[in-house]
C-alpha atoms as a PDB file:
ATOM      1  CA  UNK A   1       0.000   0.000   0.000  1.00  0.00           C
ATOM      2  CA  UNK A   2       1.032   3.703  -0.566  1.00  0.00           C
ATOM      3  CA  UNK A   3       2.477   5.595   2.466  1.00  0.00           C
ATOM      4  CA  UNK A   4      -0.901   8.168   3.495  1.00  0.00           C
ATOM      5  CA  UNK A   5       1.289   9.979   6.062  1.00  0.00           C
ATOM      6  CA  UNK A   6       0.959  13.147   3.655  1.00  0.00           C
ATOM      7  CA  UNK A   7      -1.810  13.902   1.804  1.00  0.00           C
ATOM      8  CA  UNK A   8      -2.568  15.984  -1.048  1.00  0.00           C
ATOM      9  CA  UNK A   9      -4.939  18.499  -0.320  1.00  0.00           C
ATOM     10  CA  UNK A  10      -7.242  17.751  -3.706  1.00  0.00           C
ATOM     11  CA  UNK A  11      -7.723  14.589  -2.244  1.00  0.00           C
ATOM     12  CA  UNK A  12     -11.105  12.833  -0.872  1.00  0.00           C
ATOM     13  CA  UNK A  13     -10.309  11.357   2.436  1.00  0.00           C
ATOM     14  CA  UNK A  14     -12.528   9.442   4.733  1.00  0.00           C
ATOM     15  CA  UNK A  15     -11.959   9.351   8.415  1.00  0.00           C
ATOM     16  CA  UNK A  16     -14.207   6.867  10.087  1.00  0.00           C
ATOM     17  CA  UNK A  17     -13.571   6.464  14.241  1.00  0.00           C
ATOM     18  CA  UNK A  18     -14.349   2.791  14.872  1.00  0.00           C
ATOM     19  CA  UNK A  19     -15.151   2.279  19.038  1.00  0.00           C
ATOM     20  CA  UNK A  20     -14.853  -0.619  21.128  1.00  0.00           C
ATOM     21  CA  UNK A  21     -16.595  -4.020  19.673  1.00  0.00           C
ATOM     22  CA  UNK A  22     -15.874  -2.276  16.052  1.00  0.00           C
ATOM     23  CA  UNK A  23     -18.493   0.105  16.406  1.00  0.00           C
ATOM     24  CA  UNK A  24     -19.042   2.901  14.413  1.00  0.00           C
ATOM     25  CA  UNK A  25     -19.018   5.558  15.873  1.00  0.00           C
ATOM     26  CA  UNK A  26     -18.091   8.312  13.711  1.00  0.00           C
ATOM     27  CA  UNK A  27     -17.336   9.112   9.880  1.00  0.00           C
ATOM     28  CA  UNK A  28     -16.721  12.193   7.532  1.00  0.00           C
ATOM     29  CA  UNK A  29     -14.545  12.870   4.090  1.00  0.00           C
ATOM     30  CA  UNK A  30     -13.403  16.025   3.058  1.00  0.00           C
ATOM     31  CA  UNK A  31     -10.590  17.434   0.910  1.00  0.00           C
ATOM     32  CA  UNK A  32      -8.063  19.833   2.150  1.00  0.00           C
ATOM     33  CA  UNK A  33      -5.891  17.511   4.798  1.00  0.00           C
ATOM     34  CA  UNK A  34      -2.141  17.367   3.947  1.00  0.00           C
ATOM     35  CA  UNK A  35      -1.104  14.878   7.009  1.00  0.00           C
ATOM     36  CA  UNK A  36      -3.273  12.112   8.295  1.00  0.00           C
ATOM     37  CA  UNK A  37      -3.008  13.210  11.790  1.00  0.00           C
ATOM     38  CA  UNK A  38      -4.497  16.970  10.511  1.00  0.00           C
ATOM     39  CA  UNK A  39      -7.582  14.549   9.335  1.00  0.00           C
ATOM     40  CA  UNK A  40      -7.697  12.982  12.521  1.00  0.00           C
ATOM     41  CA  UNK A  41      -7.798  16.032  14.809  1.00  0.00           C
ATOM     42  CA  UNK A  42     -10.251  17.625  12.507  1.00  0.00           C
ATOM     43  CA  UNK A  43     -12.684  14.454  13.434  1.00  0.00           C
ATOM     44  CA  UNK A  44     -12.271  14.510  16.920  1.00  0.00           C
ATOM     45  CA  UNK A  45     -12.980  17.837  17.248  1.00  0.00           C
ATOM     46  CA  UNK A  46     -16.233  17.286  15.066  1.00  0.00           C
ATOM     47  CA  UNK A  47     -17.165  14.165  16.389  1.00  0.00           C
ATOM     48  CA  UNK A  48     -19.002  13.505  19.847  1.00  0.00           C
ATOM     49  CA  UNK A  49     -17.576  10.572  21.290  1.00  0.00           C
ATOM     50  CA  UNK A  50     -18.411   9.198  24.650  1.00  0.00           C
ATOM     51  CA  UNK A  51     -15.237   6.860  24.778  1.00  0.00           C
ATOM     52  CA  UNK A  52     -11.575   7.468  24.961  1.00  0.00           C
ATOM     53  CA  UNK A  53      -9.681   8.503  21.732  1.00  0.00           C
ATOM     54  CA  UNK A  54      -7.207   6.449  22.873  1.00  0.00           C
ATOM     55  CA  UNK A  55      -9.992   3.519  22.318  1.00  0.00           C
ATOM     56  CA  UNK A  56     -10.628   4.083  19.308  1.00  0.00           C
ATOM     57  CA  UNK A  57      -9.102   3.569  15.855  1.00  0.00           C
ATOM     58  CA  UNK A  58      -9.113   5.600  13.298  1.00  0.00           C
ATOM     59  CA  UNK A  59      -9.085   4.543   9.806  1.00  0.00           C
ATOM     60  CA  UNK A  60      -8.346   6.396   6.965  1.00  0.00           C
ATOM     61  CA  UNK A  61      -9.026   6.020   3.372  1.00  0.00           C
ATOM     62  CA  UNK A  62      -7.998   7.889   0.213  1.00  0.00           C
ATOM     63  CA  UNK A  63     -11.003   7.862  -1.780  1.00  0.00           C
ATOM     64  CA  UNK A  64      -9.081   8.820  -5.053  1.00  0.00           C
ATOM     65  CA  UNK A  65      -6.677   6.052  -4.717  1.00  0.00           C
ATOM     66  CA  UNK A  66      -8.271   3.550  -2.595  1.00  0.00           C
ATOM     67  CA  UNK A  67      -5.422   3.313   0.308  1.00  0.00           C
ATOM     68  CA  UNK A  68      -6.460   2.870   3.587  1.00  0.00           C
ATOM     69  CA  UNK A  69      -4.600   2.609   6.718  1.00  0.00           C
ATOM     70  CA  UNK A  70      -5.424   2.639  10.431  1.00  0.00           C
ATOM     71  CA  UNK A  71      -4.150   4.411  13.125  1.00  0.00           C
ATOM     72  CA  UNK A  72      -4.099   4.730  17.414  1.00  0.00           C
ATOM     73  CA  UNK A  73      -3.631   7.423  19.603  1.00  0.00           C
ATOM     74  CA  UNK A  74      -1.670   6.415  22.403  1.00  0.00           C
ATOM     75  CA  UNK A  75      -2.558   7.709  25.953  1.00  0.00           C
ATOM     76  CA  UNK A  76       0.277  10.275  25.456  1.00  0.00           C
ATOM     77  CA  UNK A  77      -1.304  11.448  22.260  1.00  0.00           C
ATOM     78  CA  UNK A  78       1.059  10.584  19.171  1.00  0.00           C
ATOM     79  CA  UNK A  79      -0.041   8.555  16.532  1.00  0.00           C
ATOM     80  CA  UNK A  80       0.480   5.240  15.462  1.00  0.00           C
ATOM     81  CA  UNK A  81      -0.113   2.963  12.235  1.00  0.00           C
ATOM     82  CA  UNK A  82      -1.613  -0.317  12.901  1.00  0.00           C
ATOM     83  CA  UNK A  83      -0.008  -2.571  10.748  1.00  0.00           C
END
């Protein structure tokens, strides 16, 4: 897969927050992101969770060139790719 750590800002991306028990509990795509963890903050802030970010993971997907990665917050805040 193609390294999503920077994105072009033309781009469609889709973050969707997945909870415990792979719930759902959160998506949006919009252009304008150039890193993945500028797309992540932007959902967090928009999204109303009533769980832990660092409980969550966060998968996101290029719409324009279908790669898709997911990621964790750790409990001291950086992000992580899940491999």
């Amino acid at each position: 897969m193609e390294n999503i750590e920077s994105l072009n800002p033309k781009d469609e991306i889709t973050v969707t927050i997945w909870g415990p028990e792979n719930s759902r509990l959160y998506q949006s795509t919009n252009t304008g992101y150039h890193t993945v963890e500028g797309a992540i903050r932007e959902a967090l802030t928009n999204a109303v969770l009533i769980v832990k970010p660092e409980d969550c993971l966060f998968e996101i997907t290029n719409t324009n060139t279908f790669a898709s990665h997911t990621y964790r917050l750790t409990a001291d805040g950086k992000l992580t790719q899940m491999l």
